[in-house]
Protein backbone atom coordinates (compact mmCIF):
# COMPACT_ATOMS: atom_id res chain seq x y z
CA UNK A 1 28.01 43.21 -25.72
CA UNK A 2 25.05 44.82 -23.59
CA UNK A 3 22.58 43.55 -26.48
CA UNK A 4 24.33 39.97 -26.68
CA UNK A 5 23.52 39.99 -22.71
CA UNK A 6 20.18 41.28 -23.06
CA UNK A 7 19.17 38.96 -25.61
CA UNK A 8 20.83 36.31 -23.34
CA UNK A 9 18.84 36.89 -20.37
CA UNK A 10 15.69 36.91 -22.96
CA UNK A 11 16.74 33.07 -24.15
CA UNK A 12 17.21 32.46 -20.89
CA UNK A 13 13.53 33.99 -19.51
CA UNK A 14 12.04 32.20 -22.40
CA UNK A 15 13.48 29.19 -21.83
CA UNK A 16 12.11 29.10 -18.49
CA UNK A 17 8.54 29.82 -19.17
CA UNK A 18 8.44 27.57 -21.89
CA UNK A 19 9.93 24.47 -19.09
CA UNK A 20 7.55 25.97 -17.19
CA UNK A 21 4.39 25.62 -19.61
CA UNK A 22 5.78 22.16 -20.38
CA UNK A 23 5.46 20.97 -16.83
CA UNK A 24 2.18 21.83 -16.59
CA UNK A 25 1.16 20.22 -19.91
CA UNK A 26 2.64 16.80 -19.27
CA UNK A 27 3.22 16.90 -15.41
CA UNK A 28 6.06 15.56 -14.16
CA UNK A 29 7.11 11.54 -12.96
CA UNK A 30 4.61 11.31 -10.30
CA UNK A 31 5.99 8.28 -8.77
CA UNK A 32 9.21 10.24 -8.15
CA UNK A 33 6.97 12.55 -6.43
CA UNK A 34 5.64 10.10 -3.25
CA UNK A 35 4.95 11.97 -0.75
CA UNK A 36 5.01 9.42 2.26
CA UNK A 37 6.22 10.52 5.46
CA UNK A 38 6.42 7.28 7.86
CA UNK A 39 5.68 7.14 11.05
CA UNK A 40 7.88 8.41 14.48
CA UNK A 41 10.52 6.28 15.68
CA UNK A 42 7.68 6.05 19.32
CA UNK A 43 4.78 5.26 16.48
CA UNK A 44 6.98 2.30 15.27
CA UNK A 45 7.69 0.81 18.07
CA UNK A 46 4.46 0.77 18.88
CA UNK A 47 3.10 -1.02 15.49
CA UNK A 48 5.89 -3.70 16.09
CA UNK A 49 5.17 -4.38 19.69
CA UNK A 50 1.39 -4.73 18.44
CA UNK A 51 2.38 -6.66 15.30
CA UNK A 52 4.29 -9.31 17.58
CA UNK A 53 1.62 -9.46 20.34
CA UNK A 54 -0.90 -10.43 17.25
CA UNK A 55 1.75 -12.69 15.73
CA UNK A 56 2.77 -14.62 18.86
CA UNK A 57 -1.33 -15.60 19.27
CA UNK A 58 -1.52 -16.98 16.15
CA UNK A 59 0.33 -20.70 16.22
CA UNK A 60 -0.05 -20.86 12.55
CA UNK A 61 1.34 -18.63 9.82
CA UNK A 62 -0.99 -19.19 7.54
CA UNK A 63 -3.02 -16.32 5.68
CA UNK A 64 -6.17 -16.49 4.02
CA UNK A 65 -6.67 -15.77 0.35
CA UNK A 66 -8.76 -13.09 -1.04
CA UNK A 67 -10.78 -12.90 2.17
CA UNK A 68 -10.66 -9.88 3.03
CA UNK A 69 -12.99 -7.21 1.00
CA UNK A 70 -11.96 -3.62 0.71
CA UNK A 71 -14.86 -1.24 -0.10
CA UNK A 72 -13.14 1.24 -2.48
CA UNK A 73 -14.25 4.68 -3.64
CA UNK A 74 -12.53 6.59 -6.36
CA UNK A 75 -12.56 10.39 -7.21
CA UNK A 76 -11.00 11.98 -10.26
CA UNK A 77 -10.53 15.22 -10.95
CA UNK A 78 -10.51 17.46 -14.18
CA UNK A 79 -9.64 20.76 -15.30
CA UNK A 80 -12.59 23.03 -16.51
CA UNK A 81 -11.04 22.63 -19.91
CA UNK A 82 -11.00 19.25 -19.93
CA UNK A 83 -7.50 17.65 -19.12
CA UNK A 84 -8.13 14.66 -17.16
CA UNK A 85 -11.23 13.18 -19.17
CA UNK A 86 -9.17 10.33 -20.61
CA UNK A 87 -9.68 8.84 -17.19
CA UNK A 88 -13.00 7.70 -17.51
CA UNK A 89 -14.71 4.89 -15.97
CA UNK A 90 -13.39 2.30 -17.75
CA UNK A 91 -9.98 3.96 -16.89
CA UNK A 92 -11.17 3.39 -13.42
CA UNK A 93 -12.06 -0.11 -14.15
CA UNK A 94 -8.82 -1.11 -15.35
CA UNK A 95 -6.54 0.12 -12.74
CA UNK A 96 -8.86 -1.68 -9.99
CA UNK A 97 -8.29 -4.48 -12.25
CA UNK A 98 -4.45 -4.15 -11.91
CA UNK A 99 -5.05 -3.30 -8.18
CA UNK A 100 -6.29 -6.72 -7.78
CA UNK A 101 -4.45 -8.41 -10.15
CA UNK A 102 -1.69 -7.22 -8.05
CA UNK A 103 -3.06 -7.80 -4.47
CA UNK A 104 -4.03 -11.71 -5.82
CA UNK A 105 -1.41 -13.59 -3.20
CA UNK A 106 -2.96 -11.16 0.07
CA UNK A 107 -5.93 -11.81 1.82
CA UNK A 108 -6.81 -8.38 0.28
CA UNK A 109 -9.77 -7.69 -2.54
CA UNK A 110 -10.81 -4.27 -3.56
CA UNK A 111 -14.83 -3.89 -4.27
CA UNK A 112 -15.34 -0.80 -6.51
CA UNK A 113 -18.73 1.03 -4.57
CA UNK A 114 -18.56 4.23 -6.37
CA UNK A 115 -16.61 6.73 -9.20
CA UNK A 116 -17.16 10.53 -8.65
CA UNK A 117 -15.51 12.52 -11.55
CA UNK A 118 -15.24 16.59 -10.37
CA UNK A 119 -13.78 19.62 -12.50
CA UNK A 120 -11.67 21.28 -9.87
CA UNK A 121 -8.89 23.05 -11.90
CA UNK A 122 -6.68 23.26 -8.35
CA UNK A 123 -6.83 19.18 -7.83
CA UNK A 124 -6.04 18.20 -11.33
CA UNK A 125 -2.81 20.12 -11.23
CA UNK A 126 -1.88 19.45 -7.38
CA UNK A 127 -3.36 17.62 -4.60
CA UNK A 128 -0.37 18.40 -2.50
CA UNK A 129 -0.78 19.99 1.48
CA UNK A 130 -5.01 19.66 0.52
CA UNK A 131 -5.38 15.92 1.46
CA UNK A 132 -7.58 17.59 4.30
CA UNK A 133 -9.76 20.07 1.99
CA UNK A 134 -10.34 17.02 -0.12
CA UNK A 135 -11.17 14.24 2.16
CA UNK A 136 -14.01 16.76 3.81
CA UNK A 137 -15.52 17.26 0.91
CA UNK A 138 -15.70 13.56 -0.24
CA UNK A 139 -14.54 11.20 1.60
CA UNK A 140 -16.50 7.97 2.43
CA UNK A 141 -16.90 4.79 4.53
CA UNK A 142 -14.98 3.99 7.89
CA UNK A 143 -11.17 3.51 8.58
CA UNK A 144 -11.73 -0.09 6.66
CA UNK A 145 -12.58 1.30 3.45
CA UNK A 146 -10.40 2.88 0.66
CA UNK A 147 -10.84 6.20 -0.71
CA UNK A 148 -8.72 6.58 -3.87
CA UNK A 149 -8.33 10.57 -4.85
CA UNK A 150 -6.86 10.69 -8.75
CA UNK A 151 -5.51 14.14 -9.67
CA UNK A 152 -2.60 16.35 -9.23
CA UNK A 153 -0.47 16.15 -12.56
CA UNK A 154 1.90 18.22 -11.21
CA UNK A 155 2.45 16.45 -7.90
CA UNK A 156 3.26 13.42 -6.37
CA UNK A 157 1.49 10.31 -5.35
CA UNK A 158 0.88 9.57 -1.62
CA UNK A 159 -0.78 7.73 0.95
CA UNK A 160 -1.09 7.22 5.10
CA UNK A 161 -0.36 4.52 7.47
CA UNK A 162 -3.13 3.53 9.90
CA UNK A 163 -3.23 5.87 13.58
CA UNK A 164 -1.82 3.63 16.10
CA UNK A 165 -3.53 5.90 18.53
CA UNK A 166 -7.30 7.24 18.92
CA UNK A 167 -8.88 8.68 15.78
CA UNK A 168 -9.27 12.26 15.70
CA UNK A 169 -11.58 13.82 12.81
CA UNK A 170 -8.35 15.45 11.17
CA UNK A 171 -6.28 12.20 10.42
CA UNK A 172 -9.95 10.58 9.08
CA UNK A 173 -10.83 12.88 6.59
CA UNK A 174 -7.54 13.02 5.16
CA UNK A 175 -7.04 9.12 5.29
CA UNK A 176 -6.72 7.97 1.81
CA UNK A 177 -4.46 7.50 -1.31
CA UNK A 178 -3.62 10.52 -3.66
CA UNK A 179 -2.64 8.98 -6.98
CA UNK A 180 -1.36 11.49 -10.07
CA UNK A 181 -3.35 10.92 -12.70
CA UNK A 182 -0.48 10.10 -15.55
CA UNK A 183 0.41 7.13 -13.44
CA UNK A 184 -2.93 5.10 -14.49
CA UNK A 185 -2.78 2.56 -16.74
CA UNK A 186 -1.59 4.14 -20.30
CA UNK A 187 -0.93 7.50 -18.88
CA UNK A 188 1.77 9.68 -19.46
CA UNK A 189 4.31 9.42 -17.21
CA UNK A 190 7.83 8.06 -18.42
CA UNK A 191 8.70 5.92 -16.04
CA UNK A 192 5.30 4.45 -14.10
CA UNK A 193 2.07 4.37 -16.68
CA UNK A 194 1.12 0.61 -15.85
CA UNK A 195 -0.92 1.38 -12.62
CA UNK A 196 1.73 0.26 -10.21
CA UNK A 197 2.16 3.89 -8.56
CA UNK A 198 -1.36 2.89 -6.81
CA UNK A 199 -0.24 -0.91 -5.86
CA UNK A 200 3.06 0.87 -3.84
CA UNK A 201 0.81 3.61 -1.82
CA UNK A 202 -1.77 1.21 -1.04
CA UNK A 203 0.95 -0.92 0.24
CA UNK A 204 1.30 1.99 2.68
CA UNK A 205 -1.94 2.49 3.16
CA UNK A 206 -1.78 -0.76 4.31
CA UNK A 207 1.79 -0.03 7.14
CA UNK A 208 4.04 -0.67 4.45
CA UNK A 209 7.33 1.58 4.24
CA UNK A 210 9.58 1.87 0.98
CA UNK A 211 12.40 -0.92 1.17
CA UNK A 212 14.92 1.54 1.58
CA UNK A 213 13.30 3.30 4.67
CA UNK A 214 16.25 4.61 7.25
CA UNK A 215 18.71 4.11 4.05
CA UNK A 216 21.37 2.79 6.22
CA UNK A 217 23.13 -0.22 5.71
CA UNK A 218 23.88 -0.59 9.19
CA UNK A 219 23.24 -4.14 11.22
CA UNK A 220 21.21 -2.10 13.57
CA UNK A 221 18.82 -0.13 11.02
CA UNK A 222 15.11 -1.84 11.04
CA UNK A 223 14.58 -0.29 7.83
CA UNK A 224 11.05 -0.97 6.58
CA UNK A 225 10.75 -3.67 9.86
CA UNK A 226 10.14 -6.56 7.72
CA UNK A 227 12.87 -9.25 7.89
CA UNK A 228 12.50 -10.57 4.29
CA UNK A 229 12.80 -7.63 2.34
CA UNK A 230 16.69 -7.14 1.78
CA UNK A 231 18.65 -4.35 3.35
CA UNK A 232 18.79 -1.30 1.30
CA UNK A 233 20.29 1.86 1.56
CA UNK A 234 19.20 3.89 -1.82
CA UNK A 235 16.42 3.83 -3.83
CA UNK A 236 16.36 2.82 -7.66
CA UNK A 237 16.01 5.27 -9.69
CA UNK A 238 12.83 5.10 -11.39
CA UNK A 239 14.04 2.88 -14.15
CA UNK A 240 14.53 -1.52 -14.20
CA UNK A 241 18.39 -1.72 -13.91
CA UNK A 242 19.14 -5.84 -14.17
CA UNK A 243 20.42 -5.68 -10.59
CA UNK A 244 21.92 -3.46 -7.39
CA UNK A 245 23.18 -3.65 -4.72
CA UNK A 246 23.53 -0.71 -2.48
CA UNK A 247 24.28 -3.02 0.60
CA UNK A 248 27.33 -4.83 -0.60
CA UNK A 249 28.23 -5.92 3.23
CA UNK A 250 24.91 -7.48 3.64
CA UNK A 251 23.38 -10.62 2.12
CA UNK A 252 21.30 -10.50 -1.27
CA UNK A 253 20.89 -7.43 -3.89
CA UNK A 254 18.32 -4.55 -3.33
CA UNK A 255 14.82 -5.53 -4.05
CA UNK A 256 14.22 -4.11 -6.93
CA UNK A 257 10.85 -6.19 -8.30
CA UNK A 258 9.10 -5.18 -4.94
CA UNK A 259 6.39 -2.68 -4.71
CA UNK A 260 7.48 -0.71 -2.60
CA UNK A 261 10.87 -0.06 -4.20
CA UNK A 262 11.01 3.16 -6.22
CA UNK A 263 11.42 1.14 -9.54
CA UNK A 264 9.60 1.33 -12.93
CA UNK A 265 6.73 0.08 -13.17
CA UNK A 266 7.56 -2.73 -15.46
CA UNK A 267 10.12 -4.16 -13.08
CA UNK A 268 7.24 -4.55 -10.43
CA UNK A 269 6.30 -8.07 -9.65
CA UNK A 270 5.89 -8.34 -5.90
CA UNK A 271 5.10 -8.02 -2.15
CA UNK A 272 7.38 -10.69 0.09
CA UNK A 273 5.48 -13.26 2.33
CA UNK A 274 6.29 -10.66 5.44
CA UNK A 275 5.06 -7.88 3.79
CA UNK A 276 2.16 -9.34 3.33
CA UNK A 277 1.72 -10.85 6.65
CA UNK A 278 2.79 -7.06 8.20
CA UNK A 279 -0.22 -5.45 6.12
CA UNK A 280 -2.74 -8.23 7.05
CA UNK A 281 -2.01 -7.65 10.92
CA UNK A 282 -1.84 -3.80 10.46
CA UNK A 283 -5.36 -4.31 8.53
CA UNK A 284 -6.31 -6.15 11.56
CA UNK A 285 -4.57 -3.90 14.24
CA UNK A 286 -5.92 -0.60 13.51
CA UNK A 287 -8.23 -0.81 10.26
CA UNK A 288 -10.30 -3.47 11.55
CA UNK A 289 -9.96 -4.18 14.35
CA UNK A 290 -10.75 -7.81 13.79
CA UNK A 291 -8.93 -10.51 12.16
CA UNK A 292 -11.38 -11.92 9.12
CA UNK A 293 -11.85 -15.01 7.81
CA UNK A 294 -14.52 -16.44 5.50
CA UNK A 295 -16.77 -19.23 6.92
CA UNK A 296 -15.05 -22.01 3.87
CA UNK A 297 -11.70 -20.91 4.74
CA UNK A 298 -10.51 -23.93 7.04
CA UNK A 299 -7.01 -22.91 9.26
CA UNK A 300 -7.78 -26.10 11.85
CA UNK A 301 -9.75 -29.30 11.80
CA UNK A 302 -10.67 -30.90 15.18
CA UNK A 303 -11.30 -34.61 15.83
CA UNK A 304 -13.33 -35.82 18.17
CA UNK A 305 -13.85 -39.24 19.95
CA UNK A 306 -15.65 -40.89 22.18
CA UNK A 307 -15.20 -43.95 23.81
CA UNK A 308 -19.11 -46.11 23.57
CA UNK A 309 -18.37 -47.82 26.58
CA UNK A 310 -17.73 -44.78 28.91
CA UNK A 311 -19.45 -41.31 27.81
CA UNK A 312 -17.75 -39.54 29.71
CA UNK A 313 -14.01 -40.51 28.03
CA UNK A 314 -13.01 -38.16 25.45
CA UNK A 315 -9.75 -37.81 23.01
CA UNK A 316 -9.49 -34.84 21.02
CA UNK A 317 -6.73 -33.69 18.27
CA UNK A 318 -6.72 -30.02 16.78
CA UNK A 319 -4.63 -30.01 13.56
CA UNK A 320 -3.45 -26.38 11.51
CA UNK A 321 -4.32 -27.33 7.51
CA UNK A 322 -0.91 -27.27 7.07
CA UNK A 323 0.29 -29.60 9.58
CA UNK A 324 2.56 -27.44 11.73
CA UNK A 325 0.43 -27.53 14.48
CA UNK A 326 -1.31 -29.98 16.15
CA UNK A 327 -2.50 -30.34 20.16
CA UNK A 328 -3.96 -34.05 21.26
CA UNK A 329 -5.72 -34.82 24.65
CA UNK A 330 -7.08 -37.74 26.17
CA UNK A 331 -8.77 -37.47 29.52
CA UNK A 332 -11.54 -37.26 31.81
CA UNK A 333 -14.18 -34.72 29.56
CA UNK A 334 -17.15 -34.94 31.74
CA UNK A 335 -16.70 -30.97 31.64
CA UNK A 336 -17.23 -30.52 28.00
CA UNK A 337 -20.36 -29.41 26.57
C-alpha cells in the first residue's frame, strides 16, 4: 500500500510539472486573461457628466468617418531562444490591418510609425503588474497616440481608460495596450487567434467597458453606460454559442457579436452606434482634447442672401448634412462682417 501511495503522489508530482511545462509552451487563452479594471464609481460619473456636456453641444449626431488618425507604435517581445519570432513584421502588418478593418465604421484610423522587436525572456512569458517597467523603457508619443506592447504568453491581454483627472508621469508611461502574443492573427490560442483580442482592449483604450460590466440585471445597473448595448449579466464564455440571454427580464439577448463581449473571436462583428459615439467623445474628452474633423468632411452648409436693393438685409439658413437640423434668420445684418 505505502508503495501504491508513493508511486501515487509521483503520478501525481509528474503530472503537475508536466501541466506546468505545457503552460508555458503554449500559454494559456489570453483573451480569458483581460486584465481591465474599470474605472471608480466617482471616475464614472465623471466621464458621463463630461460625455453629456459634449453631447448636448453638438445638435447633430453625426460622426465623421475615418477622420481621426491614431499614431500607433508596436513592441514585441521574444525569448532569448527564440519563441515569439513568428511575429514578425508582416505579423505586425496584418493585425493593424484587422485593427482597421475593424475600426472602418469609427472616425478612428491607426497609422503604423514604428515596430521595435526586443528579446526580454520576462515579457514574452508575462507582462502582468510591469505595464510601468515597460512603458518607461519604450513608450512613445502623447496621450493621443497608441502604444501596442505584444508579449506575455502566459498572461492576459489588457488595456487603460483615459485619466479623467490631471496626468501624472505614472498613469503615462503605463498608458497603453498589452496584447498576448498567441492572440495575433494565426496564433495559438484556442479560442481568439483572428486578432480580435486587440480590437476589444483598444475599445477600452478608447472608455469602452465589457458589455457585461456591473453583471447585474437590475433596472438600475448602468452597466457599460451605453444605452444600446443590451443588458447583460454574464459573460460568454469564450466560444460563439447561436444565442443567450442572461437577462431574460429585460429586452433583447446578450450581445454576443460585440467587441467587447468575451466571445470568440469568430463571433466578433461589431461596435454599436453608441459605442462608437462614447469612444469618439472620450477620444475627444481626455485624449485630445479637441474634437477633429477633416477640412472635406461637411456636418453643415450655410446659405446666404442678400437682398440687391438694400445691403444691409440679410437671410441666412444653416442646414446639418443630414437634415435634422436647420436654423433660418431674416433680419436687419448690418452687424455682420
Amino acid at each position: 500500500k505505502m508503495m501504491k501511495l508513493r508511486n501515487k503522489v509521483l503520478s501525481t508530482a509528474l503530472l503537475i510539472i508536466m501541466n506546468g511545462i505545457m503552460l508555458i509552451e503554449q500559454g494559456v487563452d489570453s483573451h480569458e486573461g483581460c486584465r481591465f479594471v474599470p474605472p471608480t464609481l466617482e471616475e464614472n460619473d465623471q466621464i458621463q457628466n463630461d460625455i453629456r456636456v459634449v453631447s448636448n453641444k453638438r445638435t447633430s449626431p453625426i460622426l465623421c468617418t475615418g477622420c481621426v488618425t491614431v499614431n500607433t507604435y508596436v513592441v514585441v517581445f521574444r525569448s532569448s531562444t527564440g519563441e515569439g519570432s513568428q511575429v514578425n513584421q508582416n505579423a505586425v502588418n496584418n493585425q493593424i490591418i484587422i485593427l482597421n478593418q475593424r475600426f472602418a465604421d469609427t472616425p478612428f484610423r491607426f497609422n503604423l510609425v514604428e515596430t521595435q522587436f526586443v528579446v526580454n525572456n520576462n515579457w514574452y512569458l508575462s507582462m502582468e503588474d510591469q505595464f510601468a517597467e515597460i512603458g518607461t523603457a519604450y513608450r512613445r508619443g502623447t496621450l493621443r497616440d497608441l502604444n501596442i506592447y505584444i508579449g506575455g504568453i502566459n498572461s492576459g491581454s489588457t488595456a487603460f481608460f483615459p485619466p479623467v483627472r490631471p496626468v501624472d508621469g505614472s498613469f503615462f508611461i503605463g498608458d497603453g495596450t498589452f496584447v498576448a502574443i498567441d492572440t495575433l492573427p494565426g496564433g495559438t490560442s484556442s479560442c481568439c487567434n483572428l486578432g480580435l483580442t486587440l480590437v476589444h482592449e483598444v475599445g477600452h483604450f478608447f472608455g469602452l467597458h465589457h458589455t457585461f460590466e456591473g453583471n447585474s440585471c437590475a433596472d438600475g445597473n448602468p452597466g457599460d453606460y451605453v444605452d444600446d448595448t443590451p443588458q447583460q449579466s454574464v459573460a460568454t464564455d469564450f466560444d460563439c454559442p447561436a444565442s443567450a440571454n442572461s437577462c431574460p427580464n429585460q429586452p433583447f439577448n446578450d450581445p454576443i457579436n460585440n467587441y467587447m463581449d468575451y466571445s470568440s473571436d469568430e463571433c466578433y462583428t461589431n461596435f454599436s452606434p453608441g459605442q462608437v459615439r462614447r469612444m469618439f467623445y472620450v477620444w475627444s474628452l481626455y485624449r485630445d482634447d479637441d474634437e477633429t474633423c477633416p477640412s472635406d468632411h461637411v456636418l453643415f452648409e450655410l446659405q446666404l442672401n442678400t437682398d440687391s436693393a438694400s445691403s444691409s438685409e440679410t437671410n441666412w439658413q444653416l442646414t446639418s448634412t443630414d437634415g435634422e437640423i436647420a436654423w433660418g434668420s431674416s433680419k436687419d445684418d448690418s452687424g455682420l462682417d
